[in-house]
Protein backbone atom coordinates (compact mmCIF):
# COMPACT_ATOMS: atom_id res chain seq x y z
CA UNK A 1 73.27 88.58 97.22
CA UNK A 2 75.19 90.02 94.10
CA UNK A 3 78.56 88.07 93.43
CA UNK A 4 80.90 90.19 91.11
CA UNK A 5 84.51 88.94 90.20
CA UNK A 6 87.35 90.36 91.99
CA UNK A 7 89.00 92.50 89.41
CA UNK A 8 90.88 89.69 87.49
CA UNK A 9 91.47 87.18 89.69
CA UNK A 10 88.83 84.95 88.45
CA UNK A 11 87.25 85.10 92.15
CA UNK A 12 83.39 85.74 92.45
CA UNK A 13 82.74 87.47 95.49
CA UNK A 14 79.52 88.58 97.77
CA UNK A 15 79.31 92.08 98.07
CA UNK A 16 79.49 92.06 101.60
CA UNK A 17 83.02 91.25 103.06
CA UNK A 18 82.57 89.38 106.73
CA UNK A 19 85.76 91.13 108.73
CA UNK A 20 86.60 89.22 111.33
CA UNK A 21 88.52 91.41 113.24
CA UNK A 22 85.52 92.54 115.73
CA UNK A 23 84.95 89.36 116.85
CA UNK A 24 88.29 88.18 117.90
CA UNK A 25 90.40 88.91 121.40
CA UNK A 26 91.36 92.76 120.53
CA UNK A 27 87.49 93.36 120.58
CA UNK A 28 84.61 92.09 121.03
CA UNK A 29 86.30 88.48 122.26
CA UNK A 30 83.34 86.25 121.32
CA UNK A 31 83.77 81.97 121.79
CA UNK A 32 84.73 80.51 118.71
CA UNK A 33 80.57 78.99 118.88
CA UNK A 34 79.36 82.89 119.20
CA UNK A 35 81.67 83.59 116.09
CA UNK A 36 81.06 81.06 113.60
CA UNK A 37 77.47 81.25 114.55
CA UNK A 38 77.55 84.30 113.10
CA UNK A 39 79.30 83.44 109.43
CA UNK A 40 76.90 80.79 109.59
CA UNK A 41 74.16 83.41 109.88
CA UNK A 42 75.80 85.58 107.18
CA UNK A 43 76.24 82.43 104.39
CA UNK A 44 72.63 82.08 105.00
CA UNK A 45 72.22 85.34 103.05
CA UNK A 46 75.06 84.77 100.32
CA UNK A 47 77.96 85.97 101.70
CA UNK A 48 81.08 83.90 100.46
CA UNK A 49 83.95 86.42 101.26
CA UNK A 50 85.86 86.85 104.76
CA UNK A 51 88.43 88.84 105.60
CA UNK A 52 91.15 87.95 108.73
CA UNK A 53 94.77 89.07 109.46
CA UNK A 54 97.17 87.41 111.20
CA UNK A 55 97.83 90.01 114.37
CA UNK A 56 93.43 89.57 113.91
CA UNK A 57 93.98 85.86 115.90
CA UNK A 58 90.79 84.62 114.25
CA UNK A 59 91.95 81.98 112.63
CA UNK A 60 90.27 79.71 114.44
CA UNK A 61 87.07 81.19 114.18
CA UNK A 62 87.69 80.98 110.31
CA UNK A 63 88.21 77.40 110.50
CA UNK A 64 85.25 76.35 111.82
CA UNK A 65 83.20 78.77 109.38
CA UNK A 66 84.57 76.65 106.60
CA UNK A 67 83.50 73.10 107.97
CA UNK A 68 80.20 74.87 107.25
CA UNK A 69 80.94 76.66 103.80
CA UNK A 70 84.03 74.99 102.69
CA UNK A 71 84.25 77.15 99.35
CA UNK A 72 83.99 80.29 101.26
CA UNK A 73 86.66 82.77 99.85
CA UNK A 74 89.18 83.97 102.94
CA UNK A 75 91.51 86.66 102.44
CA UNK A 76 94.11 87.29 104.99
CA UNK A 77 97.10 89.93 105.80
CA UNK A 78 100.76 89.77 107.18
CA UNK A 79 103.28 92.47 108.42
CA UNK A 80 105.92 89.86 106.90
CA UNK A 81 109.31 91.76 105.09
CA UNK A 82 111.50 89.08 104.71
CA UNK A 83 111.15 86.01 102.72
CA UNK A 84 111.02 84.25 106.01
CA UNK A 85 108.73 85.73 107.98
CA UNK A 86 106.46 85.49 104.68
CA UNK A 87 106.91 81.86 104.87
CA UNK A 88 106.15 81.60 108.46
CA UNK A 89 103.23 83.82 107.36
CA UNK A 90 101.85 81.22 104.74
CA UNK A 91 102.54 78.30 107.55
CA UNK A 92 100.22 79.81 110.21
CA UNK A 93 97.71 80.49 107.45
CA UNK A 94 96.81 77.27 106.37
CA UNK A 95 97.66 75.60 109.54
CA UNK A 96 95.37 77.82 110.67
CA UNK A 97 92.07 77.96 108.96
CA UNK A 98 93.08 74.32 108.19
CA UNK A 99 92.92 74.75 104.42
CA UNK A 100 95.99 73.97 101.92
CA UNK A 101 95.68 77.76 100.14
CA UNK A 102 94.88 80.76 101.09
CA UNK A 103 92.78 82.50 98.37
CA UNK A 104 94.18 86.00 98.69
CA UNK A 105 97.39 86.87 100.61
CA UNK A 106 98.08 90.56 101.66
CA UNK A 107 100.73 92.49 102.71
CA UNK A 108 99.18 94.37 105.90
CA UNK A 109 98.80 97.97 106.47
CA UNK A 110 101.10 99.49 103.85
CA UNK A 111 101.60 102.82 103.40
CA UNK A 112 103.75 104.08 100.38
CA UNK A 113 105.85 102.95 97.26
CA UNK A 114 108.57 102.82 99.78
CA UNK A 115 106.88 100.20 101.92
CA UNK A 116 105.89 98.60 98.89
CA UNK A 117 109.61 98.23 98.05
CA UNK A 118 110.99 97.38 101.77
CA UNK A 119 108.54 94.16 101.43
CA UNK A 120 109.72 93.08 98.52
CA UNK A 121 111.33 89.56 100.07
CA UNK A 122 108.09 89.09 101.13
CA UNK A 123 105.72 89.83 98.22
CA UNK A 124 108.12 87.73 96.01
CA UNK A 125 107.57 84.99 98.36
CA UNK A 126 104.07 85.31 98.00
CA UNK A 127 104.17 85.90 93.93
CA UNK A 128 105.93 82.68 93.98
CA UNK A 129 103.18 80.24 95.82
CA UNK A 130 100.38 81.75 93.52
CA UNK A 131 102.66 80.35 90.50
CA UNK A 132 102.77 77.01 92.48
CA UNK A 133 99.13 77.16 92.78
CA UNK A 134 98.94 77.62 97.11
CA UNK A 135 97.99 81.49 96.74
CA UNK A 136 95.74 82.74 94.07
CA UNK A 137 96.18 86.08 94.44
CA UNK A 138 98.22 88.86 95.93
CA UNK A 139 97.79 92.20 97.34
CA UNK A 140 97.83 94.97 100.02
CA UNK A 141 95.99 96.63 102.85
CA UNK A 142 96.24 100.43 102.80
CA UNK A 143 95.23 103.69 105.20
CA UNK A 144 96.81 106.22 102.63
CA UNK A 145 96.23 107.34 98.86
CA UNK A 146 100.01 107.59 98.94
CA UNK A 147 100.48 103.80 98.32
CA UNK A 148 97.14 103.25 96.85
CA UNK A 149 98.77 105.62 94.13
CA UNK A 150 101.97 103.94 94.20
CA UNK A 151 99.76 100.19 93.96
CA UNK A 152 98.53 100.60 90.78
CA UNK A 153 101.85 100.95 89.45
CA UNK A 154 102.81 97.61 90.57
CA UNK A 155 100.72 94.99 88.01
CA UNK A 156 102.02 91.80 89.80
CA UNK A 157 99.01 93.68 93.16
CA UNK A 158 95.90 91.63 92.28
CA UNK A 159 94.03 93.50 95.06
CA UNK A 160 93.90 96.36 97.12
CA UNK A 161 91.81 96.79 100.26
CA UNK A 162 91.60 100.77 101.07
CA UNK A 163 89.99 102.81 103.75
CA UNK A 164 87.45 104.87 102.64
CA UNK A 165 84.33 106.22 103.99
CA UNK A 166 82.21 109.74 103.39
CA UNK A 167 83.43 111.61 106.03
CA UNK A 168 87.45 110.43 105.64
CA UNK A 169 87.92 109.07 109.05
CA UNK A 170 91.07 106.94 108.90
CA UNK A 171 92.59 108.18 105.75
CA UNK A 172 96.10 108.96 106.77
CA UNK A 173 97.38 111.25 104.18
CA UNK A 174 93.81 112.71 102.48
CA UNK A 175 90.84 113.12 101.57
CA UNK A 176 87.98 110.73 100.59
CA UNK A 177 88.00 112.27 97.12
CA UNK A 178 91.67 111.65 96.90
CA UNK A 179 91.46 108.14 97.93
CA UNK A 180 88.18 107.42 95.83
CA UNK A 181 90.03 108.67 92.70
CA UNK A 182 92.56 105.96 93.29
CA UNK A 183 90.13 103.40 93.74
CA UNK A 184 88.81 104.30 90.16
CA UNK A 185 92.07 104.27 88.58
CA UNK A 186 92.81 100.68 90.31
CA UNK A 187 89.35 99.20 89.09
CA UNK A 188 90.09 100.93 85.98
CA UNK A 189 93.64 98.77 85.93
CA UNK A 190 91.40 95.48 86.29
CA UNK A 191 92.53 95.17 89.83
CA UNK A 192 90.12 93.76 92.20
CA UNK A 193 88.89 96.65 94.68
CA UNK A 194 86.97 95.61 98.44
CA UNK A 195 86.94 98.66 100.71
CA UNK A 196 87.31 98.64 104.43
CA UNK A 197 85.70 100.86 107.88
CA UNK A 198 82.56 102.11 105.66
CA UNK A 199 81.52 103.69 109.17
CA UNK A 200 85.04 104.90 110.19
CA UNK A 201 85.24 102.45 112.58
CA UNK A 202 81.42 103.06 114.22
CA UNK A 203 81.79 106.84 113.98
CA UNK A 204 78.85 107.67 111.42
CA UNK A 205 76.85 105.36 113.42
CA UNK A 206 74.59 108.19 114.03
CA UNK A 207 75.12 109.18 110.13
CA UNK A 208 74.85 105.89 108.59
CA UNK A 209 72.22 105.44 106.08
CA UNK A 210 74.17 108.64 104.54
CA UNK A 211 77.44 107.02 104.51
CA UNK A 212 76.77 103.42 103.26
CA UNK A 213 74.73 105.20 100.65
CA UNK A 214 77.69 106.43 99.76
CA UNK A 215 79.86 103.55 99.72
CA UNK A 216 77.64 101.62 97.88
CA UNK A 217 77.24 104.08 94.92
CA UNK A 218 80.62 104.16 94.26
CA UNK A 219 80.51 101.35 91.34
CA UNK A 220 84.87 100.26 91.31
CA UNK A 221 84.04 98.69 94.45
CA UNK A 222 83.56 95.07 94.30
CA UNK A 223 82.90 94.45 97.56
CA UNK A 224 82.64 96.22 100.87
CA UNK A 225 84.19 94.56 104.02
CA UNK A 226 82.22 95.15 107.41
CA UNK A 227 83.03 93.65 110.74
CA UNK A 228 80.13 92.18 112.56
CA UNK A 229 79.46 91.60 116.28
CA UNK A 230 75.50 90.08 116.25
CA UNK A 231 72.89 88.44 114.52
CA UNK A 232 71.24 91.82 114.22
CA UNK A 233 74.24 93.40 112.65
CA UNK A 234 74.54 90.44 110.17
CA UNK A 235 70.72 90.62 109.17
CA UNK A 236 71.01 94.46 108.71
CA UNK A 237 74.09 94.75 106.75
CA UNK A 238 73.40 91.41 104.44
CA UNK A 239 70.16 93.06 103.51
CA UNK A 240 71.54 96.37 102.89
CA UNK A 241 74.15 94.72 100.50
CA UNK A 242 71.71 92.54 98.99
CA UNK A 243 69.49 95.88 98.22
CA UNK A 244 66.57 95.49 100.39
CA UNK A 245 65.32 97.32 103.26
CA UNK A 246 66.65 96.17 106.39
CA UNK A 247 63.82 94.89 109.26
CA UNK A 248 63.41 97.92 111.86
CA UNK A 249 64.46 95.93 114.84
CA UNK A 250 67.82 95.48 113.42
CA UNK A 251 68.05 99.14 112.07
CA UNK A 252 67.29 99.84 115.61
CA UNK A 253 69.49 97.44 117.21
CA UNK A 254 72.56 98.30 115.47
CA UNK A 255 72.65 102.29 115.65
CA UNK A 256 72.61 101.78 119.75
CA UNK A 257 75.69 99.72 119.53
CA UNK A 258 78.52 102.89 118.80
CA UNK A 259 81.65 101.31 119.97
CA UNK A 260 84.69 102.97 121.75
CA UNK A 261 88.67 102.28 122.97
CA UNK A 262 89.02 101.87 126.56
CA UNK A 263 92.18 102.03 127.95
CA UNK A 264 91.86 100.22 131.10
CA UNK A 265 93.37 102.34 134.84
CA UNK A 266 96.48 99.81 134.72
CA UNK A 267 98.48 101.69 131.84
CA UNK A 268 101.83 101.58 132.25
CA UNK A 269 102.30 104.42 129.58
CA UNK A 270 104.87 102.32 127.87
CA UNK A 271 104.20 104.55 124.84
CA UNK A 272 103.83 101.03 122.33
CA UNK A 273 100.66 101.99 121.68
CA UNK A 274 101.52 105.60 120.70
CA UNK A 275 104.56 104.41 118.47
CA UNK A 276 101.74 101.97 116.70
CA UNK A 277 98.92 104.27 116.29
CA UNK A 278 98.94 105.64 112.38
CA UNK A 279 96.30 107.78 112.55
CA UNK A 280 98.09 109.69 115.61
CA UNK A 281 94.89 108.92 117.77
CA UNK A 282 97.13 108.66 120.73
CA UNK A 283 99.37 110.26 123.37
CA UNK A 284 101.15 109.85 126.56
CA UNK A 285 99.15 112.34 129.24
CA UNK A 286 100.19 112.06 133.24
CA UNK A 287 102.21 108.88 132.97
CA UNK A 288 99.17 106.97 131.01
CA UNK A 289 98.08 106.74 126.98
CA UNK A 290 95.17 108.74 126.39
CA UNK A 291 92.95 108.63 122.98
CA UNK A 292 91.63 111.32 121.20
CA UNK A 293 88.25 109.25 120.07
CA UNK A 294 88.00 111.97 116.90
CA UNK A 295 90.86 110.63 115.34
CA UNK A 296 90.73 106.48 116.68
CA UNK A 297 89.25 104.53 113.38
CA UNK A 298 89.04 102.14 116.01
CA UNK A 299 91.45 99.31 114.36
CA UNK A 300 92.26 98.02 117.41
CA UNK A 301 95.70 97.38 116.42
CA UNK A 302 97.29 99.14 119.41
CA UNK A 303 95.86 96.51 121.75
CA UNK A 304 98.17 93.81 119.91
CA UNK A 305 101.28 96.06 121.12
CA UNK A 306 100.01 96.38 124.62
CA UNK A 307 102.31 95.09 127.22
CA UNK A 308 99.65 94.94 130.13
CA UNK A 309 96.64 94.04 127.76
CA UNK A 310 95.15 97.31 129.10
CA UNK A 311 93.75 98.41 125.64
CA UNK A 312 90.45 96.94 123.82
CA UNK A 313 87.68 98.14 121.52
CA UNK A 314 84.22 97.44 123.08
C-alpha cells in the first residue's frame, strides 16, 4: 500500500487510516482478541496508521496492536482546555497504548478560531512535549469549514483531520465543496491532511463505490481514516486503498452491514445526549431522545454522555 508523508511532519503514512472507534464499547464492543485481530489483519496489507481518541476507550486495543507492529504510527485526540487536563491527557496516552510518545496529539472535535483560542492552555502544553521530543506532532479534529478555515492560520497545527464525504453528511456548517476547498488550502500550507467518515458514517453504504471514488480522487489527502468492524471490511477497504479490485465476497459482505443508533426503551430523556449531539441529530420526544437517522453521522459520541448507557451504534 502507498505510504505518503504527512504534510511536514516527516511521518510516512498508509493511505488507509485504521479508526478505532467502531470497535470499542460505544459500538461495535469487540474483545480486545477480536480487535487486534483485526489491525493484525490490516498490517498484513501495509497499513501503518491508526487513529484512537481518548472518550474512543481503545487504548487497550491499541496496545496490543503494537506488540505486533511496534512502529505503527497512532494518532490520538483529547477534549483537554487547560494545561492540566492536557497533561492528564498525555498520561493516559502513553500509559495507555504503553508507548513513551504519542506520534500525533489532537485537540478533539473543534469547531472554530474561537475554540481554537479557548484551548490554548492545552495546545501549548502539547507544543511543548513535541519540543521535548514525547509528541511529534500536533493538531485538530474538525466537523466544520469554520475552523478548518481558521486552522490554517495557525502554523504551529501540523495536522488536521476533517469530515468530508460526497454527499456532506456531518459537515456542520457547509458544504463538501466548502470543506474540500479548505483541505486544498491546508495541503497547500504543507500541513498534513487524513480525512474522516468517507461514508458519512455508513450512510452511502448503498452509494459507495461513488463516494470513495470520490474521496480518493481528491489528491491533498494523505490518507483516509475508516473504521473497521471485520475481516471482510479490512480486506475490502485495504484493497481499495491499495488500488485493486476488492474480492466480491467482501464487496458483498460489507454493503449488507449499514449500521444504525439505537436508543435502547430505558431512556431517561436526560437530554445529555441532545446537549452533545453537533450535528443536531437529536431531540427529546414523549419523555425519551429520539434520532433523526438523516442527520446522525453516527459518531457515537452521545453514548459517552449517556447516564443509563441506553445509547450505542450497532
Amino acid at each position: 500500500m502507498e505510504k505518503r508523508e504527512l504534510g511536514r511532519t516527516g511521518l510516512f503514512v498508509s493511505r488507509l487510516c485504521f479508526g478505532t472507534l467502531t470497535m470499542g464499547p460505544f459500538q461495535r464492543n469487540l474483545s480486545i482478541s477480536e480487535g487486534t485481530s483485526l489491525m493484525e489483519r490490516a498490517f498484513s496489507h501495509g497499513v501503518n496508521f491508526l487513529d484512537t481518541a481518548e472518550i474512543y476507550e481503545t487504548y487497550p486495543y491499541v496496545k496490543q496492536a503494537l506488540k505486533i507492529k511496534p512502529d505503527a504510527i497512532v494518532c490520538t485526540k483529547s477534549y483537554a482546555y487547560t494545561k492540566e487536563m492536557a497533561e492528564e491527557s498525555f498520561r493516559k496516552a502513553v500509559e495507555g497504548i504503553g508507548r513513551d510518545h504519542i506520534d500525533i496529539f489532537m485537540l478533539h472535535e473543534q469547531e472554530s478560531g474561537l475554540t481554537i483560542r479557548g484551548h490554548k492552555e492545552a495546545l501549548d502544553y502539547f507544543l511543548d512535549m513535541k519540543r521535548k521530543g514525547y509528541i511529534r506532532a500536533v493538531g485538530l479534529s474538525t466537523h466544520y469549514v469554520e475552523c478548518m478555515r481558521a486552522a490554517c492560520t495557525h502554523p504551529e497545527l501540523d495536522v488536521l483531520f476533517p469530515l468530508i464525504n460526497k454527499k456532506g453528511v456531518g459537515i456542520a456548517d457547509g458544504t463538501p465543496e466548502q470543506m474540500l476547498e479548505q483541505i486544498e488550502t491546508a495541503h497547500k500550507l504543507g500541513k498534513g491532511v487524513f480525512a474522516m467518515k468517507p461514508l458519512g458514517g455508513g450512510h452511502l453504504i448503498n452509494d459507495r463505490e461513488e463516494a470513495m471514488n470520490y474521496i480518493l480522487g481528491i489528491d491533498s489527502l494523505d490518507a483516509i481514516a475508516i473504521g473497521m468492524q471485520s475481516i471482510a471490511e479490512v480486506d475490502y477497504n485495504c484493497a481499495l486503498l491499495a488500488g485493486k479490485t476488492p474480492a466480491e465476497e467482501d464487496a458483498i459482505a460489507t454493503k449488507k452491514a449499514p449500521r444504525h443508533l439505537l436508543i435502547q426503551d430505558w431512556c431517561e430523556g436526560c437530554g445529555a445526549c441532545v446537549d452533545r449531539c453537533a450535528n443536531r441529530a437529536l431531540r427529546l420526544e414523549k419523555g425519551r431522545a429520539e434520532v433523526d437517522h438523516e442527520k446522525c453521522a453516527l459518531c457515537g459520541y452521545c453514548a459517552t454522555v449517556c447516564p443509563q448507557f441506553t445509547i450505542k451504534v450497532i
